[in-house]
N, C-alpha and C. Protein backbone atom coordinates (compact mmCIF):
# COMPACT_ATOMS: atom_id res chain seq x y z
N UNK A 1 -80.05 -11.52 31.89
CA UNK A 1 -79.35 -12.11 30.76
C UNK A 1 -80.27 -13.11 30.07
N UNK A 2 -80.64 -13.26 28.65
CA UNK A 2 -81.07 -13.96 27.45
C UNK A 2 -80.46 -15.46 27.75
N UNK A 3 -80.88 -16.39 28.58
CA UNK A 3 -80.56 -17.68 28.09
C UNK A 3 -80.60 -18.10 26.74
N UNK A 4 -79.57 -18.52 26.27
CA UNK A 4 -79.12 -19.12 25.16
C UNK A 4 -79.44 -20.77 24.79
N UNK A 5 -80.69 -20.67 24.17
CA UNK A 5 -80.99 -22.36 23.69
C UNK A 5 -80.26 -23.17 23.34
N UNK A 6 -79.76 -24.16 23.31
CA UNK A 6 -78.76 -24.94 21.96
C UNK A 6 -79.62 -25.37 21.01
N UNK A 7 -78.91 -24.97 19.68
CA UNK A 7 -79.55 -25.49 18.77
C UNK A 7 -79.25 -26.57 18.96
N UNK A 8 -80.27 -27.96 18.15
CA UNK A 8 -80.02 -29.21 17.65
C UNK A 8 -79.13 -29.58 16.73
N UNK A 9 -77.84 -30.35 16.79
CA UNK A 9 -76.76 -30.64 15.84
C UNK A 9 -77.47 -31.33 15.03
N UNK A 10 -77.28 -30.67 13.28
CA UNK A 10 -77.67 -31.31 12.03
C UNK A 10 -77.65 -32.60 11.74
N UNK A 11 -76.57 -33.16 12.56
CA UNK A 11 -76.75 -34.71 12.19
C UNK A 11 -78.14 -35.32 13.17
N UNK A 12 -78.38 -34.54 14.30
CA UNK A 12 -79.56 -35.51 15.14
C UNK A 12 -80.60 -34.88 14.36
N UNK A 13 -80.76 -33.61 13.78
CA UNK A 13 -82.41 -33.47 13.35
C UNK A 13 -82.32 -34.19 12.21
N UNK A 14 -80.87 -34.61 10.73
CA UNK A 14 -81.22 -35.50 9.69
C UNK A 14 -81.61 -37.17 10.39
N UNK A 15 -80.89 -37.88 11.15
CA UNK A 15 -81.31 -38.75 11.81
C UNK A 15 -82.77 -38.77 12.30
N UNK A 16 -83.36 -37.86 13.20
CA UNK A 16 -84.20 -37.85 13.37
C UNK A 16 -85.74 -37.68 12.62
N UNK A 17 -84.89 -36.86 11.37
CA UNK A 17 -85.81 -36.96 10.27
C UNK A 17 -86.02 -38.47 9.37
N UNK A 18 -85.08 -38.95 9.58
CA UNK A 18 -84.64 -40.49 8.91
C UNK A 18 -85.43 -41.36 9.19
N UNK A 19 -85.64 -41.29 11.11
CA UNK A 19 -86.78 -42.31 11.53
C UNK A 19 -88.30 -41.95 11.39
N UNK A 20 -88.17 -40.64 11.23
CA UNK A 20 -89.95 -40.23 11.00
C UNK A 20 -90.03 -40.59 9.38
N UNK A 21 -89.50 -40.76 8.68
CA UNK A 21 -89.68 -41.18 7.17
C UNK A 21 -89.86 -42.58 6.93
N UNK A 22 -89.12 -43.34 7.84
CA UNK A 22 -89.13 -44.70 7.73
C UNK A 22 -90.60 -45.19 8.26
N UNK A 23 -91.05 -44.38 9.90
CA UNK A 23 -91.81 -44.60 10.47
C UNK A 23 -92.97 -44.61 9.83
N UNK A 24 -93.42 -43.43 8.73
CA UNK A 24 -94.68 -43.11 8.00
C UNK A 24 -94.55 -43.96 6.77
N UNK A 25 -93.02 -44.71 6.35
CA UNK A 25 -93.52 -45.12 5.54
C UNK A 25 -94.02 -46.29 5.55
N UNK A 26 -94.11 -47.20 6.80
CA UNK A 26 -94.29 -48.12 7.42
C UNK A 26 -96.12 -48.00 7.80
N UNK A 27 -96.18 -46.49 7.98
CA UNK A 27 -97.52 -46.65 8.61
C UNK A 27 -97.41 -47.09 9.77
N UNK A 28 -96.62 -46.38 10.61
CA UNK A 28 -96.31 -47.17 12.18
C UNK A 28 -96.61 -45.51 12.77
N UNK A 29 -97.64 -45.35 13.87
CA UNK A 29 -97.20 -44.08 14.60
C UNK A 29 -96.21 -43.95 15.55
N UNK A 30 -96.16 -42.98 16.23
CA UNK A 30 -95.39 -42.70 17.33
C UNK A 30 -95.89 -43.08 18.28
N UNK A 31 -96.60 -43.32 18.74
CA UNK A 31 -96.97 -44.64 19.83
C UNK A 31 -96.82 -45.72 19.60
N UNK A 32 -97.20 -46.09 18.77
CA UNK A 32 -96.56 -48.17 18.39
C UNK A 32 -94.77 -47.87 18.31
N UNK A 33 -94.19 -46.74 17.93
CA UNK A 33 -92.57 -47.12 17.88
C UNK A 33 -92.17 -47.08 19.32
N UNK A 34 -92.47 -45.95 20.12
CA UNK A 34 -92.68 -45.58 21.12
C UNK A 34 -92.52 -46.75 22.04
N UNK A 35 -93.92 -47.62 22.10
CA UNK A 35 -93.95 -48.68 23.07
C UNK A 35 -93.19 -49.72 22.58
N UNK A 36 -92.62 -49.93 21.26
CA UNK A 36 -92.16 -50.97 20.75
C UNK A 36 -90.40 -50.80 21.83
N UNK A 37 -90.18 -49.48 22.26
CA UNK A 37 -88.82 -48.78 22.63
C UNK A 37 -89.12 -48.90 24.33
N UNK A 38 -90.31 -49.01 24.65
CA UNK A 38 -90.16 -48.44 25.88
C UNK A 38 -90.18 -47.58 26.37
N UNK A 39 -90.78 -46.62 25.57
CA UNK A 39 -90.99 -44.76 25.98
C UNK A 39 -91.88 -44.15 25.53
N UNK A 40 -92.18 -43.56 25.80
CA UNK A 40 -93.63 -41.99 25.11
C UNK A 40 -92.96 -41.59 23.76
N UNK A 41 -94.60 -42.13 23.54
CA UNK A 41 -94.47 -40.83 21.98
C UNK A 41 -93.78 -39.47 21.94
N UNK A 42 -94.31 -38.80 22.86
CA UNK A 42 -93.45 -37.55 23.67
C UNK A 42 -91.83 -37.70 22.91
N UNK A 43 -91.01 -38.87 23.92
CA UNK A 43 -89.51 -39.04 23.47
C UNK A 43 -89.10 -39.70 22.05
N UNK A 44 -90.14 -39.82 21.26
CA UNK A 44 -90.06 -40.01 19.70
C UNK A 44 -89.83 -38.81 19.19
N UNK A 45 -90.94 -37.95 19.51
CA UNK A 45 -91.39 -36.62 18.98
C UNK A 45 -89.91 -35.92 19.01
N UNK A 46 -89.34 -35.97 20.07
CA UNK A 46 -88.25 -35.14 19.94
C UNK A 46 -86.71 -35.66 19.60
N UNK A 47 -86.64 -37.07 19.80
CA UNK A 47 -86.29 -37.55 18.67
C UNK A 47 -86.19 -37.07 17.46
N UNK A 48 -87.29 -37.29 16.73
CA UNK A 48 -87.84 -36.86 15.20
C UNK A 48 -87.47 -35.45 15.01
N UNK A 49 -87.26 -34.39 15.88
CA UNK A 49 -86.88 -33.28 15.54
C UNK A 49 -85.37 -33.02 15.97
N UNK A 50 -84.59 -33.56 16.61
CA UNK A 50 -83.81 -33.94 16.84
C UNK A 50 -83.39 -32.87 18.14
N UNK A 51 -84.27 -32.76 18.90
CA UNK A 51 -83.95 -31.77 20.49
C UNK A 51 -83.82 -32.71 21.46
N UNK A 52 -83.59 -34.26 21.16
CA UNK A 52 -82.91 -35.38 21.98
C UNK A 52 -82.09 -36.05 20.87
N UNK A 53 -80.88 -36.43 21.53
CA UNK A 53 -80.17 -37.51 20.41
C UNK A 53 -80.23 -38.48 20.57
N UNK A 54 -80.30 -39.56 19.95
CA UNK A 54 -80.58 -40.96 20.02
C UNK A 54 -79.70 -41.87 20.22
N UNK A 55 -79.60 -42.50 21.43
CA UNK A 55 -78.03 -43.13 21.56
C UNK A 55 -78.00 -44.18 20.64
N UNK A 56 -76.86 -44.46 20.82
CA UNK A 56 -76.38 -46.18 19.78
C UNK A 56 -76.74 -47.04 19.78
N UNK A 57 -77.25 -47.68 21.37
CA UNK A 57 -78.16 -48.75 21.80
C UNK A 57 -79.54 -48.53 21.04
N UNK A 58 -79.90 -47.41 21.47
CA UNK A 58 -81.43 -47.05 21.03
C UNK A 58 -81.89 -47.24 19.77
N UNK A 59 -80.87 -46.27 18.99
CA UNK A 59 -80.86 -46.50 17.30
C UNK A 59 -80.70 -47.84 16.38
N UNK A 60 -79.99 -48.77 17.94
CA UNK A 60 -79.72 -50.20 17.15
C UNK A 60 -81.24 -50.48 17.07
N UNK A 61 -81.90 -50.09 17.92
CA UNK A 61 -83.04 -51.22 18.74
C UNK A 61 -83.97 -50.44 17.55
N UNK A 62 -84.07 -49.48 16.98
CA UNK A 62 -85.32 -48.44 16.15
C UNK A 62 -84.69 -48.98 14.72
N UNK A 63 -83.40 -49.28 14.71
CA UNK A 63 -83.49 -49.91 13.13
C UNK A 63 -83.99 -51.24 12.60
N UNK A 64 -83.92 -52.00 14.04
CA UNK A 64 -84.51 -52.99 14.14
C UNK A 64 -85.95 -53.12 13.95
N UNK A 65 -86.62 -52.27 15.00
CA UNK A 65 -87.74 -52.42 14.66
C UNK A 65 -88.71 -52.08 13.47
N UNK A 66 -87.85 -50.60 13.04
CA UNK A 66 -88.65 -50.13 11.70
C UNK A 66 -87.43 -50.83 10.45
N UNK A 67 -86.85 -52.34 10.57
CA UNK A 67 -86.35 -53.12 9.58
C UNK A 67 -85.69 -52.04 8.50
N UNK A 68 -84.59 -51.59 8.87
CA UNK A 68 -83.52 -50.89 8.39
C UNK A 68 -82.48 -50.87 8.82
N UNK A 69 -81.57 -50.61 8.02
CA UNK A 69 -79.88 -51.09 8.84
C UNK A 69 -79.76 -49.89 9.53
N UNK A 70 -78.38 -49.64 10.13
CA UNK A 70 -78.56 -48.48 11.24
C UNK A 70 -78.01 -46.89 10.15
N UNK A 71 -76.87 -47.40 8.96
CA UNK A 71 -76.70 -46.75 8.01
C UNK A 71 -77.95 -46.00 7.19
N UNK A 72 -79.24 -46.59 6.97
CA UNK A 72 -80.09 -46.11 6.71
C UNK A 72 -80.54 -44.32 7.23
N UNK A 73 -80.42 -44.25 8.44
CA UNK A 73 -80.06 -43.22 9.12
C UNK A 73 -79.15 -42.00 8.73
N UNK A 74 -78.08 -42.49 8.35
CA UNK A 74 -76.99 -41.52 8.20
C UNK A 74 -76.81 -40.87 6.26
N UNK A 75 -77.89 -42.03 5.87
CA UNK A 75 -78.07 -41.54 4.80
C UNK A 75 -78.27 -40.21 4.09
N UNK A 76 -77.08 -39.67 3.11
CA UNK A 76 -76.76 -38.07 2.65
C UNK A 76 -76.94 -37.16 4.29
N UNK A 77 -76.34 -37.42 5.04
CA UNK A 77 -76.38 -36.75 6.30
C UNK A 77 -75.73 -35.46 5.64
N UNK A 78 -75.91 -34.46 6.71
CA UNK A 78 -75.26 -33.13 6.28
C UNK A 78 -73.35 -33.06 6.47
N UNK A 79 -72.69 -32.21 5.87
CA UNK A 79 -71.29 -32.55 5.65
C UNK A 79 -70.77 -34.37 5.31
N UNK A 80 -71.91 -35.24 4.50
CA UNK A 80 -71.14 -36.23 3.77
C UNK A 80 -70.66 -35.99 2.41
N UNK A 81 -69.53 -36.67 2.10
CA UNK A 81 -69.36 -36.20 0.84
C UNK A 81 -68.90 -37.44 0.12
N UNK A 82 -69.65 -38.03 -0.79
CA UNK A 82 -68.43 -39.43 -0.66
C UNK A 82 -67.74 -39.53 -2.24
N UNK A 83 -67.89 -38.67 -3.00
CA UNK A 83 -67.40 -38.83 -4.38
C UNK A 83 -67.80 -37.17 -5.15
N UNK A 84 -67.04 -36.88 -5.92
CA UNK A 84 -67.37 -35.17 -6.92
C UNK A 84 -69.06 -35.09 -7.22
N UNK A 85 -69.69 -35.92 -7.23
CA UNK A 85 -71.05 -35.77 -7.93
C UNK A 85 -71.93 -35.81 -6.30
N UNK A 86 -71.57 -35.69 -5.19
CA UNK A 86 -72.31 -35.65 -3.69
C UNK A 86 -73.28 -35.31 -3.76
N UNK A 87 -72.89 -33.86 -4.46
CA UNK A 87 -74.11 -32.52 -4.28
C UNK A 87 -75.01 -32.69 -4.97
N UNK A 88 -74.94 -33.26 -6.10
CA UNK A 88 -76.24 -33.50 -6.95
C UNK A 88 -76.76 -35.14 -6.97
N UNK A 89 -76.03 -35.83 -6.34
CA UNK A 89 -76.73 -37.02 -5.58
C UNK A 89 -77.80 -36.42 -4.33
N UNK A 90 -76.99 -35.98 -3.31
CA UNK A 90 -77.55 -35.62 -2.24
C UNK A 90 -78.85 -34.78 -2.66
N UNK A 91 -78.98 -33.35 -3.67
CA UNK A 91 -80.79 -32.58 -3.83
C UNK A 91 -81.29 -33.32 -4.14
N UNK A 92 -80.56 -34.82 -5.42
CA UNK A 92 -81.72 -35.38 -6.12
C UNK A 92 -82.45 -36.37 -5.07
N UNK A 93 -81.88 -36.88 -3.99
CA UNK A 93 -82.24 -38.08 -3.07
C UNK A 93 -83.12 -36.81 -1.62
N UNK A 94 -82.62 -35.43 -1.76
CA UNK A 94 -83.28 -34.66 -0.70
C UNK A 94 -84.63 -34.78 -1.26
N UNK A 95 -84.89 -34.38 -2.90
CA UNK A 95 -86.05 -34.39 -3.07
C UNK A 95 -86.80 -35.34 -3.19
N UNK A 96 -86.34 -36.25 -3.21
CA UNK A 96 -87.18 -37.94 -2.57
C UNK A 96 -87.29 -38.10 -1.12
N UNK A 97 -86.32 -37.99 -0.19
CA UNK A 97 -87.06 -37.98 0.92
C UNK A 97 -88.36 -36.80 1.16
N UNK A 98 -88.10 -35.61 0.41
CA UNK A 98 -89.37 -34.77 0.64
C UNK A 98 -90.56 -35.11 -0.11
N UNK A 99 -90.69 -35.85 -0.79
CA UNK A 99 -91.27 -36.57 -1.55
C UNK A 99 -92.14 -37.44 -0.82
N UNK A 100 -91.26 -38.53 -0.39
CA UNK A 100 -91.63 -39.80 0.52
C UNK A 100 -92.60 -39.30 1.99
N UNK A 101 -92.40 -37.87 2.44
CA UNK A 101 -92.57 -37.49 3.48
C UNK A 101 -93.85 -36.60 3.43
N UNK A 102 -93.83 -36.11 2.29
CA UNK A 102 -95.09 -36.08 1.82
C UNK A 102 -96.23 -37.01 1.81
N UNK A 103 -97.82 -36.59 1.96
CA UNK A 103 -99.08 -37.25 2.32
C UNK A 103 -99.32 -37.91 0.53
N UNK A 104 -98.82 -37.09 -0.15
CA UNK A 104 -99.60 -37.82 -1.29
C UNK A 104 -98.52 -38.51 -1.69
N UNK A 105 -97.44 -38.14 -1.41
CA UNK A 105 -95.97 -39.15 -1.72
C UNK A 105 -96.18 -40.84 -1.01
N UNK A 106 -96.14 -40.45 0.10
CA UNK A 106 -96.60 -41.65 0.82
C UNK A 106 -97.71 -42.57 0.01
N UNK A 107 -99.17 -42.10 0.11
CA UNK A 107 -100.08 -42.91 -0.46
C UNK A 107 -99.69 -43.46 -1.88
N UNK A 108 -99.02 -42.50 -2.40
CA UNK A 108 -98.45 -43.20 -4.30
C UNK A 108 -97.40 -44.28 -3.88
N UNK A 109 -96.29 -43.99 -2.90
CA UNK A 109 -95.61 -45.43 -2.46
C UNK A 109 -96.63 -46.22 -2.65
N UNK A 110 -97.24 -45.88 -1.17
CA UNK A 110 -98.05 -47.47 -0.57
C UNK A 110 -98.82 -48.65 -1.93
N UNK A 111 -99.56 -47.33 -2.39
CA UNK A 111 -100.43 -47.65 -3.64
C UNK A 111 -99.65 -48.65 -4.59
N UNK A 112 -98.36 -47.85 -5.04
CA UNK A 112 -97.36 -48.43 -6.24
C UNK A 112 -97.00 -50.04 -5.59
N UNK A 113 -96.73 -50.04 -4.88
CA UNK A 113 -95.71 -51.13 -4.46
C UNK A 113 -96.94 -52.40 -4.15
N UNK A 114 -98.46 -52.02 -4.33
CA UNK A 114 -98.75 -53.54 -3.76
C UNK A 114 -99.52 -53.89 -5.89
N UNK A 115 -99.07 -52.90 -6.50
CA UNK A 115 -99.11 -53.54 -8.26
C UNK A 115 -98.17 -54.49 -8.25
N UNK A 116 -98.67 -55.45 -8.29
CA UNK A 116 -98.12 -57.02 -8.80
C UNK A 116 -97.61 -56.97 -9.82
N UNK A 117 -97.90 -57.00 -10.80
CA UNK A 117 -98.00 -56.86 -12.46
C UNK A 117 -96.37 -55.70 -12.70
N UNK A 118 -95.16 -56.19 -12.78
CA UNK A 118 -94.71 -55.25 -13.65
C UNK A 118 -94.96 -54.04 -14.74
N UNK A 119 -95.90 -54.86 -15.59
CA UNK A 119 -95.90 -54.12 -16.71
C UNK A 119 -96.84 -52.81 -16.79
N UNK A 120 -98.33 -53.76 -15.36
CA UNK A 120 -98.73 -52.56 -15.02
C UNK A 120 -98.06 -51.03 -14.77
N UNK A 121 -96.91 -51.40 -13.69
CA UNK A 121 -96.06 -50.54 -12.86
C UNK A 121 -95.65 -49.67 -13.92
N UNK A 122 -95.23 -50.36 -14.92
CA UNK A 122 -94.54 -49.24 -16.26
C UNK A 122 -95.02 -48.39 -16.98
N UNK A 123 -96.37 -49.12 -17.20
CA UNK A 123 -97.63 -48.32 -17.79
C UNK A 123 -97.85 -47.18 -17.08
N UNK A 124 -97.75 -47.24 -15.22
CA UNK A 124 -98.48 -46.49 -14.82
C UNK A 124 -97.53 -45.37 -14.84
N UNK A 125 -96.30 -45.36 -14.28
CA UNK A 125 -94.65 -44.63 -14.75
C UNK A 125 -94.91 -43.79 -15.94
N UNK A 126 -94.99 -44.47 -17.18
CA UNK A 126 -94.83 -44.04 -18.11
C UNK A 126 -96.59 -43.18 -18.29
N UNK A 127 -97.26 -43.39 -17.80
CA UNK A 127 -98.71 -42.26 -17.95
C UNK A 127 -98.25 -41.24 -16.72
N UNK A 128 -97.86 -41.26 -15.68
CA UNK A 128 -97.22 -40.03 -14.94
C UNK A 128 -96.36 -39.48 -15.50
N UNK A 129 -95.27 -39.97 -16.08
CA UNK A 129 -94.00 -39.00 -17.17
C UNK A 129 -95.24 -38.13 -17.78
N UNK A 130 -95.99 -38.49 -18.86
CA UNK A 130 -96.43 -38.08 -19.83
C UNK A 130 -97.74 -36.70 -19.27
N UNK A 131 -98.24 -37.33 -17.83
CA UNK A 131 -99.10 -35.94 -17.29
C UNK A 131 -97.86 -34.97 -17.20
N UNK A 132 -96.74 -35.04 -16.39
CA UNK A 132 -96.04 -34.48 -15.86
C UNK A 132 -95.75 -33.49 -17.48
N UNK A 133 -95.87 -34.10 -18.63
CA UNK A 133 -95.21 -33.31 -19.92
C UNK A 133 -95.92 -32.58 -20.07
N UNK A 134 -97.15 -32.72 -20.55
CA UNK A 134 -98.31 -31.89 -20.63
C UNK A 134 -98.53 -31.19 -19.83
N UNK A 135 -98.62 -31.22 -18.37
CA UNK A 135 -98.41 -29.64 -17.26
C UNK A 135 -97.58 -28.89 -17.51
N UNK A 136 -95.91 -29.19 -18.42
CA UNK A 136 -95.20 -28.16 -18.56
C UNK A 136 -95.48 -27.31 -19.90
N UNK A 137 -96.39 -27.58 -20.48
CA UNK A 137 -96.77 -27.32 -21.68
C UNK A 137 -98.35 -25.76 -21.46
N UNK A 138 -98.91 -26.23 -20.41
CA UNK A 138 -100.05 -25.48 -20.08
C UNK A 138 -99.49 -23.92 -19.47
């Protein structure tokens, strides 16, 4: 007989995806969260994919450390719904976390956020809108 795997319940792999987003965006690996917890990178790793679930204690102690509330986590989880417009809240914020989770997403965070200068920031906004126009044009 075919042993039967369990899949991972959708809410531990979005959770678990939650802390690997926070984690990279921090620039923290899985060894510094790891020891910050008391455990192997190993029990991050699967964490992060969500083939362990993360108890309540634990998750208090990981929001803590990567400075996020514990809601942060549950953020657009799968089956939330909290108002008629969910669904198109939820792709537009999916495609920011895929975004954020991304290598060049990441570095444009990191990059953006240490411009001091407002006006810089707008300038630079408003010259990405404007590549972004001209690619749809080519």
């Amino acid at each position: 007989m075919i042993e039967n795997k369990k899949k991972p319940n959708p809410i531990d792999i979005h959770v678990g995806s939650r802390i690997r987003l926070r984690r990279t965006m921090l620039g923290m690996s899985q060894e510094k969260l790891g020891e910050s917890l008391g455990i192997t990178f190993q029990q991050i790793q699967k964490y992060e994919k969500g083939t362990n679930r993360v108890g309540a204690s634990r998750l208090q102690n990981i929001s803590s450390i990567l400075n996020v509330p514990v809601s942060f986590f549950f953020e657009d989880a799968p089956g939330e719904q909290s108002n008629a417009t969910g669904m198109a809240e939820a792709s537009s914020s999916n495609y920011v976390v895929d975004f954020l989770s991304s290598s060049e997403g990441l570095q444009l965070n990191r990059a953006f956020v240490k411009i001091a200068d407002p006006k810089v920031r707008r300038r630079l906004v408003d010259l990405v809108k404007a590549l972004a126009a001209e690619a749809e044009f080519e």
